[in-house]
PDB file of N, CA and C in Angstrom:
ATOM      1  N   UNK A   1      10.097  33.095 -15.300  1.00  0.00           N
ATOM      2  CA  UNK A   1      10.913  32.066 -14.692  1.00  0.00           C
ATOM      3  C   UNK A   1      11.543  31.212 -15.797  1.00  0.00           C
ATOM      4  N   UNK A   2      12.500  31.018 -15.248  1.00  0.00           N
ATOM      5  CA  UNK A   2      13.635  29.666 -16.817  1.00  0.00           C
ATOM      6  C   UNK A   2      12.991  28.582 -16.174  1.00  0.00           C
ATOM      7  N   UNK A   3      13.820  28.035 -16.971  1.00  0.00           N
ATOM      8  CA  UNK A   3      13.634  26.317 -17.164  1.00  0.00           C
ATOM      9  C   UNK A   3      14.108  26.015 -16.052  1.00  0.00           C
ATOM     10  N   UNK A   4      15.284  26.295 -15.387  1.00  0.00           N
ATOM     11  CA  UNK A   4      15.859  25.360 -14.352  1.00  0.00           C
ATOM     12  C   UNK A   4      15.384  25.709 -12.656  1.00  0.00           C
ATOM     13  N   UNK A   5      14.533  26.803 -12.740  1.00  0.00           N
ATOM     14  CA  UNK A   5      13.766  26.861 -11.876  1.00  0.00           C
ATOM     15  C   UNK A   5      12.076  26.361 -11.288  1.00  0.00           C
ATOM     16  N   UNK A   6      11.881  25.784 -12.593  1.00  0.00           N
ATOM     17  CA  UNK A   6      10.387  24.724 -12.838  1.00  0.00           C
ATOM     18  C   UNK A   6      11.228  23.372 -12.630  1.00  0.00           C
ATOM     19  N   UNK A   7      12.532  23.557 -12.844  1.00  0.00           N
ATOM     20  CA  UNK A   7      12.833  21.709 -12.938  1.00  0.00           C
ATOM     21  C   UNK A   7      12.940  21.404 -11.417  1.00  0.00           C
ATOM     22  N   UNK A   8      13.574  22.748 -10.513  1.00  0.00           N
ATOM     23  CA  UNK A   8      14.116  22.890  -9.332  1.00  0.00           C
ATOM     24  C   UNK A   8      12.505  22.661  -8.030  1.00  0.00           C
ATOM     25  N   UNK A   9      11.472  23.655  -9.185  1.00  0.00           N
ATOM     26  CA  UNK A   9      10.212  23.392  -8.157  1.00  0.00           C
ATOM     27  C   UNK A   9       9.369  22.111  -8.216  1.00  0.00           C
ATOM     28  N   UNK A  10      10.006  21.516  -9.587  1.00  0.00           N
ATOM     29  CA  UNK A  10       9.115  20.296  -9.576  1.00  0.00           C
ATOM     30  C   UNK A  10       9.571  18.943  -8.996  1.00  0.00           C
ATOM     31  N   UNK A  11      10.941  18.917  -8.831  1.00  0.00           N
ATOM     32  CA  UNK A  11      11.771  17.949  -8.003  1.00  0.00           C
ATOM     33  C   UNK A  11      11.387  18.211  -6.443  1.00  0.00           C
ATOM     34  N   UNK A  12      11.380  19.547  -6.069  1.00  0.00           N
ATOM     35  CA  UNK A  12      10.796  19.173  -4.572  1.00  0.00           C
ATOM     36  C   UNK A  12       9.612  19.429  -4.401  1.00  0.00           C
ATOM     37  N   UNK A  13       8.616  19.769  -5.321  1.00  0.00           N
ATOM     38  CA  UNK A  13       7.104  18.854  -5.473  1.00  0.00           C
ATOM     39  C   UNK A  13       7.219  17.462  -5.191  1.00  0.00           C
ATOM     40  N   UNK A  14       8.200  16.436  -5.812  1.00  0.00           N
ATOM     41  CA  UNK A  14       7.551  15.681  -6.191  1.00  0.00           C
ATOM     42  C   UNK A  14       8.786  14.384  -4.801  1.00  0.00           C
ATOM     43  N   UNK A  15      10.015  15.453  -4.225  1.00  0.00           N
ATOM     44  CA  UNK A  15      10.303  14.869  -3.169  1.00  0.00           C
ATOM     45  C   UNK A  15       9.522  15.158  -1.489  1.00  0.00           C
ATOM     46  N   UNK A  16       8.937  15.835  -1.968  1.00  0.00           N
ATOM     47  CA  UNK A  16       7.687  16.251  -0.606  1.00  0.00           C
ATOM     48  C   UNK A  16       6.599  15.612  -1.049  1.00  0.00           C
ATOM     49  N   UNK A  17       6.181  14.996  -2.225  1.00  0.00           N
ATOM     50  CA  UNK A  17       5.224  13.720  -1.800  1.00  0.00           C
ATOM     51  C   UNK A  17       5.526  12.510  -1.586  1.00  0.00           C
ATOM     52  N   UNK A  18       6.990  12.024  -2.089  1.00  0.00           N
ATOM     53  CA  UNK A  18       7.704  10.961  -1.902  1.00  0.00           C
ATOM     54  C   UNK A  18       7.425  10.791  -0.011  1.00  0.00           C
ATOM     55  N   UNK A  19       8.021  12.131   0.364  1.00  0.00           N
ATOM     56  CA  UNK A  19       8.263  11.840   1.819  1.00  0.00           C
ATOM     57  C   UNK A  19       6.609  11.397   2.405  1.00  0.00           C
ATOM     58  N   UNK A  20       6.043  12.310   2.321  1.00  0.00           N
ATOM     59  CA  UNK A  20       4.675  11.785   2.377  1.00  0.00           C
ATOM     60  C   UNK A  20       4.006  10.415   2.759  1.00  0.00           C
ATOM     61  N   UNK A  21       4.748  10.320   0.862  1.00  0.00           N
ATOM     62  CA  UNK A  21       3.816   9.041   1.063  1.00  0.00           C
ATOM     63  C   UNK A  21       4.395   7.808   1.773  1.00  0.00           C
ATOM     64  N   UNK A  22       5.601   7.960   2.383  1.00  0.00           N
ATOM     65  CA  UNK A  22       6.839   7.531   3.276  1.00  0.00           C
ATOM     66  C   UNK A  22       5.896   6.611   4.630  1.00  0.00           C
ATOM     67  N   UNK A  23       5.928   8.547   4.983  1.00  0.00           N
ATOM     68  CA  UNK A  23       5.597   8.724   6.543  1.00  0.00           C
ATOM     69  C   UNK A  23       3.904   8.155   6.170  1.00  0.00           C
ATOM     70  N   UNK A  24       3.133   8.496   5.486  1.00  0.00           N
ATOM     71  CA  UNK A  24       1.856   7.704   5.185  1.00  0.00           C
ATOM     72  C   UNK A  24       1.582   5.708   5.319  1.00  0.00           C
ATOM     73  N   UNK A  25       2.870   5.576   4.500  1.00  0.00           N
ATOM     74  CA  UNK A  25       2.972   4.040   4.713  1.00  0.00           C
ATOM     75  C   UNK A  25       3.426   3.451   5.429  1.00  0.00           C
ATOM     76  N   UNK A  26       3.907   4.269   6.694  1.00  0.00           N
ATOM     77  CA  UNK A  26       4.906   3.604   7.704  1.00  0.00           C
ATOM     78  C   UNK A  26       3.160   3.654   8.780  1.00  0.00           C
ATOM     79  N   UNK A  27       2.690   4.376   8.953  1.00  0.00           N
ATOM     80  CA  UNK A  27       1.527   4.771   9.712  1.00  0.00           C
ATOM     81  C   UNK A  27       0.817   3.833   9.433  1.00  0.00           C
ATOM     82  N   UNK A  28      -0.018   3.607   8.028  1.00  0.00           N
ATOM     83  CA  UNK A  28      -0.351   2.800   7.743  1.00  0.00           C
ATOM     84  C   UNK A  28       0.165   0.746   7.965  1.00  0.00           C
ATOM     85  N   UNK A  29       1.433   0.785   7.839  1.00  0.00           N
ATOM     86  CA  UNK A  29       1.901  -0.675   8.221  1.00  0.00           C
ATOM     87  C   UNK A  29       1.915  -1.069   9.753  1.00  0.00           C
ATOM     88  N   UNK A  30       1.626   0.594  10.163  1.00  0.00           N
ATOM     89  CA  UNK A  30       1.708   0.132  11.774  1.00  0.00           C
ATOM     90  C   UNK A  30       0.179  -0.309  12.375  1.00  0.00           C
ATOM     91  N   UNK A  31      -0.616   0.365  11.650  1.00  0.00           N
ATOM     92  CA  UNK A  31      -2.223   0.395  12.013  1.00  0.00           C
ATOM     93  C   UNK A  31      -2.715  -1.277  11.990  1.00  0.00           C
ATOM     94  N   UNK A  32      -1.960  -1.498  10.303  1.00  0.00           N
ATOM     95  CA  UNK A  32      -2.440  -3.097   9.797  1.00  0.00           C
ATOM     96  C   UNK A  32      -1.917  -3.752  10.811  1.00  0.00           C
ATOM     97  N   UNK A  33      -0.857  -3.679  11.514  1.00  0.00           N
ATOM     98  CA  UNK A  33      -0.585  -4.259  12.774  1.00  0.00           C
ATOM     99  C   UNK A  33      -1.174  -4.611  13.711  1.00  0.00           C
ATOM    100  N   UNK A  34      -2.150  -3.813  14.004  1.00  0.00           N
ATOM    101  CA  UNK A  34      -2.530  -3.445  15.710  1.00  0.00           C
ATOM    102  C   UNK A  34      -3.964  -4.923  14.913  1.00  0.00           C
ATOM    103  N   UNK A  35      -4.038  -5.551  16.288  1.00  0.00           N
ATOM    104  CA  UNK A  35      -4.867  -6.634  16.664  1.00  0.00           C
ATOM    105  C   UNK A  35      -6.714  -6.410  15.794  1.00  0.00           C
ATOM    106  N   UNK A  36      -6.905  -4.917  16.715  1.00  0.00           N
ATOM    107  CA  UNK A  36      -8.082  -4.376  16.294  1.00  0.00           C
ATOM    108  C   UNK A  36      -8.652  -4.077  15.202  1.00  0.00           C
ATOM    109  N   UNK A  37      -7.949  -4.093  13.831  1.00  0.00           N
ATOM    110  CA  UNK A  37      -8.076  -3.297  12.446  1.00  0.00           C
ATOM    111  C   UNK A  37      -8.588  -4.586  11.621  1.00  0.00           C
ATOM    112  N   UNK A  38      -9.105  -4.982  11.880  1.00  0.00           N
ATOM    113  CA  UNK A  38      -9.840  -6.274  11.076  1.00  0.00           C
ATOM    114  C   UNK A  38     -10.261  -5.652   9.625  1.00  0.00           C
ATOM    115  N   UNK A  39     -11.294  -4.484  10.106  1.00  0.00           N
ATOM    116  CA  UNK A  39     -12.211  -3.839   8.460  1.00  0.00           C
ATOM    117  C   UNK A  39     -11.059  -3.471   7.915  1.00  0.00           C
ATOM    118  N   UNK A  40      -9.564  -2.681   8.451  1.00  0.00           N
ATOM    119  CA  UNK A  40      -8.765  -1.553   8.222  1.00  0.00           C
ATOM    120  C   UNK A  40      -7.785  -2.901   7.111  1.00  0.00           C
ATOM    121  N   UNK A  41      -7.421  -4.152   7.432  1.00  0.00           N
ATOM    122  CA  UNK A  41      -6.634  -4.764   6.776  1.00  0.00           C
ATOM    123  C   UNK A  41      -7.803  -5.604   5.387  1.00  0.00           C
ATOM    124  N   UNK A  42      -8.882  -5.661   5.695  1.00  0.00           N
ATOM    125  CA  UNK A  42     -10.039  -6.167   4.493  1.00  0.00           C
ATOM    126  C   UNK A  42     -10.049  -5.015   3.866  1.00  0.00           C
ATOM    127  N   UNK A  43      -9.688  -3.985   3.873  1.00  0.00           N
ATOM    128  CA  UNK A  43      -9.801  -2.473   3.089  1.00  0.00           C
ATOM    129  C   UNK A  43      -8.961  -2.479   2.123  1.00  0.00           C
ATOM    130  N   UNK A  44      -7.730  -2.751   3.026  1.00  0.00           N
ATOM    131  CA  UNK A  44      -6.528  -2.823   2.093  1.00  0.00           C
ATOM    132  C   UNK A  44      -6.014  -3.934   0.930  1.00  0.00           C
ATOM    133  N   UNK A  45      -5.949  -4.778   1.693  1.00  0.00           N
ATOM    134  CA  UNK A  45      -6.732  -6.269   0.719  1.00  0.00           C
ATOM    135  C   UNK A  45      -7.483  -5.837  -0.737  1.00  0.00           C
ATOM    136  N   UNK A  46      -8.495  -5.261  -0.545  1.00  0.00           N
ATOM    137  CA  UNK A  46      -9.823  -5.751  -1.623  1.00  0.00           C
ATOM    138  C   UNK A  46      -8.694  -4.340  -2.409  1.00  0.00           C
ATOM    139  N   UNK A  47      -8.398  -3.060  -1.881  1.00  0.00           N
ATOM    140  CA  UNK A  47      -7.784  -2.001  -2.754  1.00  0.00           C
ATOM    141  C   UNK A  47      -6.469  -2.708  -4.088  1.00  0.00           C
ATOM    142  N   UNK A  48      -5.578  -3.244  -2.864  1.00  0.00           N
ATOM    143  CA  UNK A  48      -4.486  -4.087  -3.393  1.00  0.00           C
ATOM    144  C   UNK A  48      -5.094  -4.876  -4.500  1.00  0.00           C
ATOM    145  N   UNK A  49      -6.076  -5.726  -4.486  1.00  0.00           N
ATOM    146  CA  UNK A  49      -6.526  -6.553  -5.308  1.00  0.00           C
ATOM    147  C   UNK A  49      -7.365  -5.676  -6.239  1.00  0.00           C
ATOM    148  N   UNK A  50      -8.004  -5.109  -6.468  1.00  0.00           N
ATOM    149  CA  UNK A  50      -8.751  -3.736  -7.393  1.00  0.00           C
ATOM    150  C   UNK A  50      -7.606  -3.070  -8.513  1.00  0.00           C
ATOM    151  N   UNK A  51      -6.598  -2.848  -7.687  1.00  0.00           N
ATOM    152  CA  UNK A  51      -5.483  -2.119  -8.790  1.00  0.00           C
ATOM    153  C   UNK A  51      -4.298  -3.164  -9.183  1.00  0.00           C
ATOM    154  N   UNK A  52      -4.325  -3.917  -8.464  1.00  0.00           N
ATOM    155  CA  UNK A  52      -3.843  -5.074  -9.788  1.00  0.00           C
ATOM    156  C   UNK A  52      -4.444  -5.603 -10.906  1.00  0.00           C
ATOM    157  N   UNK A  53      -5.992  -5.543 -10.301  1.00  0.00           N
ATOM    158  CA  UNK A  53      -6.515  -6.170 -11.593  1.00  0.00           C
ATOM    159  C   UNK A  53      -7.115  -4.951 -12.541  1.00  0.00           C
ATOM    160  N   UNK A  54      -6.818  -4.081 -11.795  1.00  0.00           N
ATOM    161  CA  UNK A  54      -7.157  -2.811 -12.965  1.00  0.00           C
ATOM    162  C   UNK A  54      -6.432  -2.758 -13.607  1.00  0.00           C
ATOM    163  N   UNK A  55      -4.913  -2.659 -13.353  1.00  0.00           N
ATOM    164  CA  UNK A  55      -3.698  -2.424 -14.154  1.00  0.00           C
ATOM    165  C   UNK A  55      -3.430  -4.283 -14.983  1.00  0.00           C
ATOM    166  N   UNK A  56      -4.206  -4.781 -15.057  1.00  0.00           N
ATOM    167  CA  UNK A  56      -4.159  -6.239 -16.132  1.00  0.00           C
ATOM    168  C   UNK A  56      -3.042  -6.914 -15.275  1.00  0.00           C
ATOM    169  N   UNK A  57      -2.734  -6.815 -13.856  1.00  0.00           N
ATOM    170  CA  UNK A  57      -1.867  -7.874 -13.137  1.00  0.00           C
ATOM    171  C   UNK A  57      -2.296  -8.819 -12.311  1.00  0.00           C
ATOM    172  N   UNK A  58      -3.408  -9.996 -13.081  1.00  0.00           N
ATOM    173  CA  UNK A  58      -4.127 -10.835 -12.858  1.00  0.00           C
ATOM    174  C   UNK A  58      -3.810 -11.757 -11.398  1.00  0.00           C
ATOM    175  N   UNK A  59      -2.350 -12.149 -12.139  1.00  0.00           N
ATOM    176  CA  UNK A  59      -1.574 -13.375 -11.241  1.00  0.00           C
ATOM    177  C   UNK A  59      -1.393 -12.146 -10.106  1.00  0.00           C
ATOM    178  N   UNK A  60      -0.884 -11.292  -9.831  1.00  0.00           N
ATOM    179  CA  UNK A  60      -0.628 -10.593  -8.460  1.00  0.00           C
ATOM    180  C   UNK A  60      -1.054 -10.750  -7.884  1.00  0.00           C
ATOM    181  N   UNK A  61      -2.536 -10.193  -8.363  1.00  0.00           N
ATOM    182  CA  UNK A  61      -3.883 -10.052  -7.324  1.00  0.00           C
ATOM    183  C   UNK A  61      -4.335 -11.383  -6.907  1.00  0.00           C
ATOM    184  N   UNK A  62      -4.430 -12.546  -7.832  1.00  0.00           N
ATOM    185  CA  UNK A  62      -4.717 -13.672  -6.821  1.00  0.00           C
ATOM    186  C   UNK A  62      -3.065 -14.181  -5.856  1.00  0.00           C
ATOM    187  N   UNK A  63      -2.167 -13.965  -6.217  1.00  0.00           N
ATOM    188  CA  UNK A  63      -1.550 -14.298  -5.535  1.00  0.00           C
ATOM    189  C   UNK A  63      -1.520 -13.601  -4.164  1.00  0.00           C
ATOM    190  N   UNK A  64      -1.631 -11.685  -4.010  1.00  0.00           N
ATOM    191  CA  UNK A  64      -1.951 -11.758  -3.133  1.00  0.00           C
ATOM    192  C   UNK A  64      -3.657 -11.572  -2.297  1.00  0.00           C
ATOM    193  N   UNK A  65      -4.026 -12.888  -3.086  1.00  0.00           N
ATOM    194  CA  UNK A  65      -5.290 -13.254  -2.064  1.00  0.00           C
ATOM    195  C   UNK A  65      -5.149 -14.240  -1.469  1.00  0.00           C
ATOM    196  N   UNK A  66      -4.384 -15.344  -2.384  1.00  0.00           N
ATOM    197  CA  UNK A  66      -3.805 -15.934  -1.866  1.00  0.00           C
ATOM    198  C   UNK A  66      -2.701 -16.103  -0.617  1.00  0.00           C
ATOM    199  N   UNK A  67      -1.324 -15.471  -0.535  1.00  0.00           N
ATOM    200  CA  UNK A  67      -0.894 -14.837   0.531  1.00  0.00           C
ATOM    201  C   UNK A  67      -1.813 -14.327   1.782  1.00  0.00           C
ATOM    202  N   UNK A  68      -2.982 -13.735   1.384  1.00  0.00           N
ATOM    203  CA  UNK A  68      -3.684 -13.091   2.555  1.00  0.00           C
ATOM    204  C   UNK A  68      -4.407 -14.053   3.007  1.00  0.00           C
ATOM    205  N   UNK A  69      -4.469 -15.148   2.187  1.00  0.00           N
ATOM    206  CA  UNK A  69      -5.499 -15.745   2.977  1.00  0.00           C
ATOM    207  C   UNK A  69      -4.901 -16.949   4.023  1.00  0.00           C
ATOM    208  N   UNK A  70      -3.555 -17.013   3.343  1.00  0.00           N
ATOM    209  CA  UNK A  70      -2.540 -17.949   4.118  1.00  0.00           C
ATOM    210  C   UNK A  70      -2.446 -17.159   5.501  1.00  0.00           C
ATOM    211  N   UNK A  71      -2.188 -15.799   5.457  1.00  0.00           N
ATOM    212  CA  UNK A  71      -1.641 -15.269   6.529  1.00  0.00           C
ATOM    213  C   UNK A  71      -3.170 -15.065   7.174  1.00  0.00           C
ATOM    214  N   UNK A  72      -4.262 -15.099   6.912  1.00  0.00           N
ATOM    215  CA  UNK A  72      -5.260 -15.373   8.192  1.00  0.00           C
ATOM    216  C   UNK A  72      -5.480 -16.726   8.914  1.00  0.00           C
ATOM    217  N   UNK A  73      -5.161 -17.959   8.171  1.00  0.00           N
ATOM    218  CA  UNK A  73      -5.131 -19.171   8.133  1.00  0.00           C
ATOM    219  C   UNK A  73      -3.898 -19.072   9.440  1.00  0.00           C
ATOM    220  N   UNK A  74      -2.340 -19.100   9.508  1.00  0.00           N
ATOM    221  CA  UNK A  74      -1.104 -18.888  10.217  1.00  0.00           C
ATOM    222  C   UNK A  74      -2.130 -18.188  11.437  1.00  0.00           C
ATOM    223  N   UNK A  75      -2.440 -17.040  11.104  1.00  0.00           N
ATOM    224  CA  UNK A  75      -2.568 -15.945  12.811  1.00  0.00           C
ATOM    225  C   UNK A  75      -3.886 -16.673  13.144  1.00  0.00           C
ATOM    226  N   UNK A  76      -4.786 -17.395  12.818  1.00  0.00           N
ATOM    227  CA  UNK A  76      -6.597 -17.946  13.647  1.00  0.00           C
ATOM    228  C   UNK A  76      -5.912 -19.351  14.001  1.00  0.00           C
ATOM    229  N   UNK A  77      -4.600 -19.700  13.471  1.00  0.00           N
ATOM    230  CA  UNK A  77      -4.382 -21.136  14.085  1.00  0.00           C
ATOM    231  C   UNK A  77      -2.976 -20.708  15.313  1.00  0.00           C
ATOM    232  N   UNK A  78      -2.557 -19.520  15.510  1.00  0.00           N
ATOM    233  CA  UNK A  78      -1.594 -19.365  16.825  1.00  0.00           C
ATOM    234  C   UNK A  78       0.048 -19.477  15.512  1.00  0.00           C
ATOM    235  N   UNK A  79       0.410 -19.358  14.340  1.00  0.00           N
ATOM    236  CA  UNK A  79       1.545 -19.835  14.415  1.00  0.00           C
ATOM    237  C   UNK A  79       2.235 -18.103  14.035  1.00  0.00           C
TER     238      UNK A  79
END
């Protein structure tokens, strides 16, 4: 095989996980939605906060703990 047929298989490798991970995060934003997912949005939370601070993005991660914690504060008071 040439070259421009590894470049050809690796572009739609890598646009068939794009889509993926698309349709993965749309599923996912809908779940964090639903009323019931209490553990399902503390999951995501503590992950979000884990790989910011893995990757040395200190301020992110408290900011969004911050953010998260505003937005439980907003939805337990009705706004």
């Amino acid at each position: 095989m040439n070259l421009k047929s590894h470049w050809a298989d690796l572009k739609i490798f890598v646009l068939n996980k794009l889509h993926w991970l698309k349709l993965f995060l749309k599923d996912l934003t809908y779940d964090l939605k639903l009323d019931a997912n209490h553990d399902l949005r503390i999951f995501v939370f503590v992950v979000v906060y884990i790989v910011f601070s893995a990757v040395g993005a200190y301020n992110f991660a408290h900011l969004a703990a911050f953010l998260y914690i505003v937005w439980l504060l907003e939805r337990r008071n009705g706004n």
